[in-house]
C-alpha atoms as a PDB file:
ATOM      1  CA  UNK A   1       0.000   0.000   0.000  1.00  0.00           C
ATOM      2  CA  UNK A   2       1.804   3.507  -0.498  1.00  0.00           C
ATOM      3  CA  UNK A   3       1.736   5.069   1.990  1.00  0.00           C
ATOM      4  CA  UNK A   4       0.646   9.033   0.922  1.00  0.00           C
ATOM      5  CA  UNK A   5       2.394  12.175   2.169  1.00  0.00           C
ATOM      6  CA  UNK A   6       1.125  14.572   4.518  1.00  0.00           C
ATOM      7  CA  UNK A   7      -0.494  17.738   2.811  1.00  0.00           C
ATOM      8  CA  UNK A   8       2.440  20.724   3.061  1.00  0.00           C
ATOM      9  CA  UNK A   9       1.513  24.206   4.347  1.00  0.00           C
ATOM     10  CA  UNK A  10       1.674  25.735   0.695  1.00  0.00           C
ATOM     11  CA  UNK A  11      -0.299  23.151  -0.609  1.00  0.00           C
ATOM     12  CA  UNK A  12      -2.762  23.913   2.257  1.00  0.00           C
ATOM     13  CA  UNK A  13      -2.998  27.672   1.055  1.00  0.00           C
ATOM     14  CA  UNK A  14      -3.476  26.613  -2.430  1.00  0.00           C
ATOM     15  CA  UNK A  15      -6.392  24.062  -1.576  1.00  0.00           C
ATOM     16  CA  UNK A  16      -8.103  27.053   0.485  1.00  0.00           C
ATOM     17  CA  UNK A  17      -7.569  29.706  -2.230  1.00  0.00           C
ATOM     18  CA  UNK A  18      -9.084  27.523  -4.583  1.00  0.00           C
ATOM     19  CA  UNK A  19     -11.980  26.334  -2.788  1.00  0.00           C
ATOM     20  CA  UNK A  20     -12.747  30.223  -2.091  1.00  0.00           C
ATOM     21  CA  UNK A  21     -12.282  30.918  -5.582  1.00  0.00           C
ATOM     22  CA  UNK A  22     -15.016  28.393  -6.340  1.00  0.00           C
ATOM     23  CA  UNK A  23     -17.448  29.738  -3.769  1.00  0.00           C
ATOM     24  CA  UNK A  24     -17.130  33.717  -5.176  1.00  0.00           C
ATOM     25  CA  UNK A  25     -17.617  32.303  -8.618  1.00  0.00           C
ATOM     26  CA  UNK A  26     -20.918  30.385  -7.601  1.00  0.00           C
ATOM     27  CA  UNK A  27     -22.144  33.359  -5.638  1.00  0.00           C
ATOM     28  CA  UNK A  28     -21.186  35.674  -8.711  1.00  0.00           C
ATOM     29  CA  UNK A  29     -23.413  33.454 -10.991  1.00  0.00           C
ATOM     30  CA  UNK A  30     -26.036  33.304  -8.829  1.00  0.00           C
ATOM     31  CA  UNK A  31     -26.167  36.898  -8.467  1.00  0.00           C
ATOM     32  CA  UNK A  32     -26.110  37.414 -11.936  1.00  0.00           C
ATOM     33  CA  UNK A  33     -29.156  35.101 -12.511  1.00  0.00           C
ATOM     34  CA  UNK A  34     -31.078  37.427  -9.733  1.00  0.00           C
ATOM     35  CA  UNK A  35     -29.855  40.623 -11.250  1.00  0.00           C
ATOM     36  CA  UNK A  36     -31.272  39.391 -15.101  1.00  0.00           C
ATOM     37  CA  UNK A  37     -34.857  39.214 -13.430  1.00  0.00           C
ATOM     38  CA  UNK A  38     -34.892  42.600 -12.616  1.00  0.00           C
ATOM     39  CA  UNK A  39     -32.711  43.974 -15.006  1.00  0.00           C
ATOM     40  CA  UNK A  40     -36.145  44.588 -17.687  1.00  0.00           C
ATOM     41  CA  UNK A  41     -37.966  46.560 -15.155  1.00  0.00           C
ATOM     42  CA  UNK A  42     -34.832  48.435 -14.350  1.00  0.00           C
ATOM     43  CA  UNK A  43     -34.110  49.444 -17.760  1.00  0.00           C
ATOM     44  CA  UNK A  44     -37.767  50.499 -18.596  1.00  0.00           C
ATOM     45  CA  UNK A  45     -38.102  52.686 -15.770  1.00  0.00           C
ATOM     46  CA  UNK A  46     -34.329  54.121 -16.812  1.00  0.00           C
ATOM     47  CA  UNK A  47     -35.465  54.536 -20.295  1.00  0.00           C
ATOM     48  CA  UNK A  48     -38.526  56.460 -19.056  1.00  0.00           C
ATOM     49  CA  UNK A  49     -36.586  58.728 -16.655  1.00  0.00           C
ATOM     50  CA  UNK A  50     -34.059  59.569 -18.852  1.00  0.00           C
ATOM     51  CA  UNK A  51     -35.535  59.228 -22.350  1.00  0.00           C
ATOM     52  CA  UNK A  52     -32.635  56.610 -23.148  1.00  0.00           C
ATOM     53  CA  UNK A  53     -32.738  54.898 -26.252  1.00  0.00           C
ATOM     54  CA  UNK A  54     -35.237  56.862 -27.673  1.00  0.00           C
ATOM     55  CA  UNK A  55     -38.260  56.084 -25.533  1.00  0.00           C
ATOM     56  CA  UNK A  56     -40.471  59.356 -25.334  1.00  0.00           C
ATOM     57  CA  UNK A  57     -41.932  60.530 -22.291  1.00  0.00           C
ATOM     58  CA  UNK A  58     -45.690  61.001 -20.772  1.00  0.00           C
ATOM     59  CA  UNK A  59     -47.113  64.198 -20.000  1.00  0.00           C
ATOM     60  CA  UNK A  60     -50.106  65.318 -18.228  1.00  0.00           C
ATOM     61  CA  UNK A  61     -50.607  68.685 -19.572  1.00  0.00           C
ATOM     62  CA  UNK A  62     -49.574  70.570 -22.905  1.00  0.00           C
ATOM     63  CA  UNK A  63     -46.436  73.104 -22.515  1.00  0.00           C
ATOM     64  CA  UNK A  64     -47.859  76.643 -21.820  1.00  0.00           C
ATOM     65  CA  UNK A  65     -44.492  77.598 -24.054  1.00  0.00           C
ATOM     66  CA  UNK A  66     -44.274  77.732 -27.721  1.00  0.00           C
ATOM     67  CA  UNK A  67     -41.568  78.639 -30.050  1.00  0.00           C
ATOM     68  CA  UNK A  68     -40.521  79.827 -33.501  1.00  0.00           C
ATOM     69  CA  UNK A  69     -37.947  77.048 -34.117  1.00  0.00           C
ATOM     70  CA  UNK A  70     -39.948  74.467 -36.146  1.00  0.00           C
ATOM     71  CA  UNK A  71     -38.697  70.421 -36.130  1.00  0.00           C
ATOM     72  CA  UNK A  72     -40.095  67.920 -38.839  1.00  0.00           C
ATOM     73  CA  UNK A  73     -41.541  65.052 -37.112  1.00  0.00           C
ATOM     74  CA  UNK A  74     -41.643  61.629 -39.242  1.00  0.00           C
ATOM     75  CA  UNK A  75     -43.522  58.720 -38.643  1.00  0.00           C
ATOM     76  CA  UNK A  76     -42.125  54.976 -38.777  1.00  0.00           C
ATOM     77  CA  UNK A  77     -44.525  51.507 -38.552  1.00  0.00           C
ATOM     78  CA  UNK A  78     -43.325  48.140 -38.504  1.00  0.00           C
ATOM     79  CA  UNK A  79     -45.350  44.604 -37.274  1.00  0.00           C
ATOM     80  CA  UNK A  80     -43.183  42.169 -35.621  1.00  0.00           C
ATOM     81  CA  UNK A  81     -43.283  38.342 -37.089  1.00  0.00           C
ATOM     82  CA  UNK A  82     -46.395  36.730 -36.340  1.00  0.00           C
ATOM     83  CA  UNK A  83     -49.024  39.365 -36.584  1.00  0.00           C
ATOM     84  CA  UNK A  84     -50.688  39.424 -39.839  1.00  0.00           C
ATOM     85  CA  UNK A  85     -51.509  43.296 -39.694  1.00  0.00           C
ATOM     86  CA  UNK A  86     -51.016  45.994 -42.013  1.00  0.00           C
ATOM     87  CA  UNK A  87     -50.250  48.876 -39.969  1.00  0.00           C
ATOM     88  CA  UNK A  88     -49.135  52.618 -41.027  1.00  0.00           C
ATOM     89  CA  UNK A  89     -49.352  56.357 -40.333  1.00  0.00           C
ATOM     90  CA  UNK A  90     -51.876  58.311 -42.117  1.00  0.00           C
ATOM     91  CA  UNK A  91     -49.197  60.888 -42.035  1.00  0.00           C
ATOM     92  CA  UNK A  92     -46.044  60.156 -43.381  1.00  0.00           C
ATOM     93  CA  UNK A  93     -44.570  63.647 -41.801  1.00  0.00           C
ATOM     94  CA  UNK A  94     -45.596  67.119 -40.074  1.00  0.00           C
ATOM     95  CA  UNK A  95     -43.863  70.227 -39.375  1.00  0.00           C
ATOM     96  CA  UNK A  96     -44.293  71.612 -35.675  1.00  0.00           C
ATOM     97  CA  UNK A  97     -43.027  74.244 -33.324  1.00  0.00           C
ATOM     98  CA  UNK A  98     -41.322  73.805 -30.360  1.00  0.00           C
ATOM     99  CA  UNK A  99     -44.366  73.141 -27.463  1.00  0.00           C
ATOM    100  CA  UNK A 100     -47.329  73.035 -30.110  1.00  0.00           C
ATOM    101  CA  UNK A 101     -49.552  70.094 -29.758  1.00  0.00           C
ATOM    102  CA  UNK A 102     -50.031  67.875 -32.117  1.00  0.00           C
ATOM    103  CA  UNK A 103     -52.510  65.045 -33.413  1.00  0.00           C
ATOM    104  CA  UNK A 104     -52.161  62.590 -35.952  1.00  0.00           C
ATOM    105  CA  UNK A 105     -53.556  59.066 -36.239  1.00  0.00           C
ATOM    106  CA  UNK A 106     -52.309  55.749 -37.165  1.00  0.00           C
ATOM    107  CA  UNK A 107     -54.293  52.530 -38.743  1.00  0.00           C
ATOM    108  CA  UNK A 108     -54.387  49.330 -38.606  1.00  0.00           C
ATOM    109  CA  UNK A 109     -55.973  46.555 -40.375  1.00  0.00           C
ATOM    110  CA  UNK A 110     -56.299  43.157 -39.986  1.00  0.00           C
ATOM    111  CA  UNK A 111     -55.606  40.629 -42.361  1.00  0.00           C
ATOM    112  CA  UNK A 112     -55.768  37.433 -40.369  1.00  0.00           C
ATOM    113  CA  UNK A 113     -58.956  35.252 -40.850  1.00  0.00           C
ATOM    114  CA  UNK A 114     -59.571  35.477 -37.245  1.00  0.00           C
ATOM    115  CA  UNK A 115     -59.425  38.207 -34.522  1.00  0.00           C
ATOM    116  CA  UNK A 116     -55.709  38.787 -33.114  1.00  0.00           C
ATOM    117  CA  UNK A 117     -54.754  41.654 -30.425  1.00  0.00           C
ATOM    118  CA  UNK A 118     -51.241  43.325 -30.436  1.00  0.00           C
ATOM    119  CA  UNK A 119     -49.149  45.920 -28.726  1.00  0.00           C
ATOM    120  CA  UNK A 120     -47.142  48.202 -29.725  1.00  0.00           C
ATOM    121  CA  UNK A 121     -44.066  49.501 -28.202  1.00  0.00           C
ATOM    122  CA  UNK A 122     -41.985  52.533 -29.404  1.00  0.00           C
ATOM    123  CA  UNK A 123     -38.917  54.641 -29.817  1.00  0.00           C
ATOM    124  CA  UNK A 124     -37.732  57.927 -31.396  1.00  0.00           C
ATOM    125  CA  UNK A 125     -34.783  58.976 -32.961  1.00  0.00           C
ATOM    126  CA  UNK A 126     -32.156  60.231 -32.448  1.00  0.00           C
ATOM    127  CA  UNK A 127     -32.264  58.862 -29.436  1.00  0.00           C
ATOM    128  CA  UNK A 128     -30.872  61.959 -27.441  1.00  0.00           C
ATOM    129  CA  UNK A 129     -34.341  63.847 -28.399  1.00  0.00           C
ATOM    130  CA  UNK A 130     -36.313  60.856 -26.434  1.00  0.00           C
ATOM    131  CA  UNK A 131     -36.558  62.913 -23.330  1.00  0.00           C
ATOM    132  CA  UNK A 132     -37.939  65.920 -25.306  1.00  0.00           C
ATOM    133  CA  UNK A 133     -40.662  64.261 -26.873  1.00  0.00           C
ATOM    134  CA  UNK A 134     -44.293  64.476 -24.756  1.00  0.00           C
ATOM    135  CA  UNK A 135     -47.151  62.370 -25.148  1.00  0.00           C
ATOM    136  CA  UNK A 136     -50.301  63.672 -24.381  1.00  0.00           C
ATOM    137  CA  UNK A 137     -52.110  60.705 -25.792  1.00  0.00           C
ATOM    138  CA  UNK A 138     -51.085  57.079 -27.450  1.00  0.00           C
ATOM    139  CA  UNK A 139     -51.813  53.571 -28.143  1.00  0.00           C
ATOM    140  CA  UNK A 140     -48.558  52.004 -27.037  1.00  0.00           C
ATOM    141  CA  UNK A 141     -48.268  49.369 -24.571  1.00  0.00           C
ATOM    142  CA  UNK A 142     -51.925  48.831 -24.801  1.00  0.00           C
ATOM    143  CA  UNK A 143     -54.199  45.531 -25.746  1.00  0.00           C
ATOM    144  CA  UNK A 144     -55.628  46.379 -29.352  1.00  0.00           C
ATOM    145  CA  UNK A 145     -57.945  43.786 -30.277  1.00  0.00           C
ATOM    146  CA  UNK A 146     -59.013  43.680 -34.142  1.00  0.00           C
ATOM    147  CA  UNK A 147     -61.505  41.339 -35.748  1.00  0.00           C
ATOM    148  CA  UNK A 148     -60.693  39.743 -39.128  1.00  0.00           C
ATOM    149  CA  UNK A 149     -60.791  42.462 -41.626  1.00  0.00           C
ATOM    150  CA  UNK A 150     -61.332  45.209 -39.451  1.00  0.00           C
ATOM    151  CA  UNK A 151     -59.253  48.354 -39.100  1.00  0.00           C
ATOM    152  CA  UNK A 152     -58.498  50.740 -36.095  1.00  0.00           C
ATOM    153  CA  UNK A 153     -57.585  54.277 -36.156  1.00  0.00           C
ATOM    154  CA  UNK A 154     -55.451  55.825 -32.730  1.00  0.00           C
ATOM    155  CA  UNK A 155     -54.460  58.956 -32.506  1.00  0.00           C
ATOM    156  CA  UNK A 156     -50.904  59.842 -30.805  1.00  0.00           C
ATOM    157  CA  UNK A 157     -51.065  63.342 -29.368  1.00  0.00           C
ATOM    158  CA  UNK A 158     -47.719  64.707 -28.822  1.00  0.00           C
ATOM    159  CA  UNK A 159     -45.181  67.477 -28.598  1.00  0.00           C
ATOM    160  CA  UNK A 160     -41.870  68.592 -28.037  1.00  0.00           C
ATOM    161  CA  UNK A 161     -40.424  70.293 -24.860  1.00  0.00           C
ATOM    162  CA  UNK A 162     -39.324  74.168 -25.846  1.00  0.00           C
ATOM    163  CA  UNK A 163     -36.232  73.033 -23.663  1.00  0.00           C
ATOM    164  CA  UNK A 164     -35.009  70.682 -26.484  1.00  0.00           C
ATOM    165  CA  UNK A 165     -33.718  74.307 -27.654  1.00  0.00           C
ATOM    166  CA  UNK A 166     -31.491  74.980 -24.798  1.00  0.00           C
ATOM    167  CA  UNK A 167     -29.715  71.555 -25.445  1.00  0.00           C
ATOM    168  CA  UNK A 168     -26.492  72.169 -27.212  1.00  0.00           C
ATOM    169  CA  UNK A 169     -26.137  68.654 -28.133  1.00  0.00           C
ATOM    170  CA  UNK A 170     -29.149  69.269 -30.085  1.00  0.00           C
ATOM    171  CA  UNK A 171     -29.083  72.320 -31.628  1.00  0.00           C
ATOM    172  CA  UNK A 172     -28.316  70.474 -35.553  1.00  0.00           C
ATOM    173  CA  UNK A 173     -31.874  68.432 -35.376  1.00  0.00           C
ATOM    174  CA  UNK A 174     -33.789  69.097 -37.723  1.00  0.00           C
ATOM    175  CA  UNK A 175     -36.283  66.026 -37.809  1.00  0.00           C
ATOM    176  CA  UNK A 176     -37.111  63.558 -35.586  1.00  0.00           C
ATOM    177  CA  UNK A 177     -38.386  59.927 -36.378  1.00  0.00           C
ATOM    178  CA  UNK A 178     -41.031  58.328 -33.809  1.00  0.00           C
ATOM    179  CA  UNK A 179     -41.382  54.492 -34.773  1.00  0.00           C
ATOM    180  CA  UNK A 180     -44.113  51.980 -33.762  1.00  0.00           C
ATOM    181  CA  UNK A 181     -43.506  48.071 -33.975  1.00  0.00           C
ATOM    182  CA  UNK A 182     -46.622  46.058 -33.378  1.00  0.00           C
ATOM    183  CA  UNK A 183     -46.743  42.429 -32.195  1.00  0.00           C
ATOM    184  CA  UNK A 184     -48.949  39.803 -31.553  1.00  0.00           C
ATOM    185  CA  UNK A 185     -50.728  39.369 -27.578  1.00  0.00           C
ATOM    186  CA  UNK A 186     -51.272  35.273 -28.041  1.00  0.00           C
ATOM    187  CA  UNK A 187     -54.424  33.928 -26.495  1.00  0.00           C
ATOM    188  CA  UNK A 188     -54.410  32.869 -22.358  1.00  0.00           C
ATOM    189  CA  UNK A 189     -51.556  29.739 -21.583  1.00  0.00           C
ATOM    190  CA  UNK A 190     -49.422  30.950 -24.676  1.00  0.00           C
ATOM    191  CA  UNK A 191     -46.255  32.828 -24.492  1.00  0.00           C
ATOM    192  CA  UNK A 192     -46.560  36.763 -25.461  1.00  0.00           C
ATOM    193  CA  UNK A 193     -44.075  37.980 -27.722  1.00  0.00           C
ATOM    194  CA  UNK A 194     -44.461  41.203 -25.976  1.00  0.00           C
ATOM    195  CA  UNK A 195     -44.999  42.320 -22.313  1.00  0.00           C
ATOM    196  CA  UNK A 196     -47.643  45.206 -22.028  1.00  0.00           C
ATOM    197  CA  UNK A 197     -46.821  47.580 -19.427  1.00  0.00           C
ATOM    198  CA  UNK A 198     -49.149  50.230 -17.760  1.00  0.00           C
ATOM    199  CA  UNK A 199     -52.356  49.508 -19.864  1.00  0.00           C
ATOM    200  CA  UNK A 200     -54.822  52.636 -20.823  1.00  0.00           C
ATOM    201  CA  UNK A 201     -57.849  52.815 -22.823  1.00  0.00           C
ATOM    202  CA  UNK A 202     -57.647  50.560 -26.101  1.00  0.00           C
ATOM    203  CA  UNK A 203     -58.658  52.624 -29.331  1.00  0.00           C
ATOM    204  CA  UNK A 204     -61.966  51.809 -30.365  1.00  0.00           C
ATOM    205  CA  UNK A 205     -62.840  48.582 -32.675  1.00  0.00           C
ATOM    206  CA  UNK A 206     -63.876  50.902 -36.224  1.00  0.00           C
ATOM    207  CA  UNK A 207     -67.030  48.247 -37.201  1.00  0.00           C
END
């Protein structure tokens, strides 16, 4: 039998330091698997406080401001895979001042042979004008329901903060694009291919 030699000091210290090394990394992964749970809510409220990445804010009231400088607002649509929608501005672009509100409607119809619901979600660009941009009124991150072959118009009432024009950064913009993607709310049990946060009033089923 051979006989085995006793375990050195050094080789001790290197057991220990790697057995510690083992425990951080286990506690580091499972920190990083409670961090990714909150990490969507985080970032939406982020994006909301700050206007990062685009994403427009909510306002109560109109701006009791308005100025000469004018910016030309475009409007974007896209559906996500899956919904079988045709969706688009009525507008494809308007010309506003600085504070003055502002309507203008989207549509959607539905070409699936049986009735589907999406949700939109939303973005402008540049990005760095996302925390000027006000709406009053929209249809994002709400249920719309839409029966086979129906449309749906819904407004987005909107405008942009007078302060965009004390912003150095921004003083070049000209135009700014607000974008729309659409996609499909599947039926109770199923996955959704998008989460719906903060639901308001749905625009109305057009018969």
């Amino acid at each position: 039998m051979t006989n085995q030699k006793p375990e050195t000091t050094q080789q001790a210290k290197v057991n220990r330091g790697n057995a510690t090394v083992a425990v951080i990394c286990v506690g580091v992964f499972f920190g990083m698997v409670g961090l990714s749970f909150a990490a969507v809510p985080l970032y939406q409220l982020f994006c909301q406080v700050t206007g990062y990445g685009g994403t427009t804010q909510r306002a109560e009231e109109a701006s009791g401001t308005i100025l000469d400088r004018e910016i030309i607002v475009s409007f974007d649509s896209n559906i996500a895979p899956g919904l079988n929608w045709d969706f688009k501005p009525k507008q494809k672009k308007v010309r506003v001042k600085l504070g003055q509100v502002t309507e203008i409607m989207y549509e959607a119809k539905s070409l699936a042979p049986q009735s589907t619901t999406g949700t939109s979600t939303f973005n402008v660009v540049p990005f760095e004008a996302g925390s000027y941009f006000n709406k009053l009124d929209c249809f994002c991150f709400t249920e719309q329901p839409l029966r086979a072959g129906k449309k749906i118009d819904m407004p987005v009432v909107f405008f942009i903060d007078p302060d965009l024009d004390k912003d150095e950064n921004l003083k070049h913009i000209r135009e700014i694009t607000l974008s729309y993607t659409f996609f499909e709310l599947l039926k109770d049990g199923e996955e959704e291919t998008a989460a719906v946060a903060s639901p308001s009033d749905a625009a109305t089923d057009k018969l």
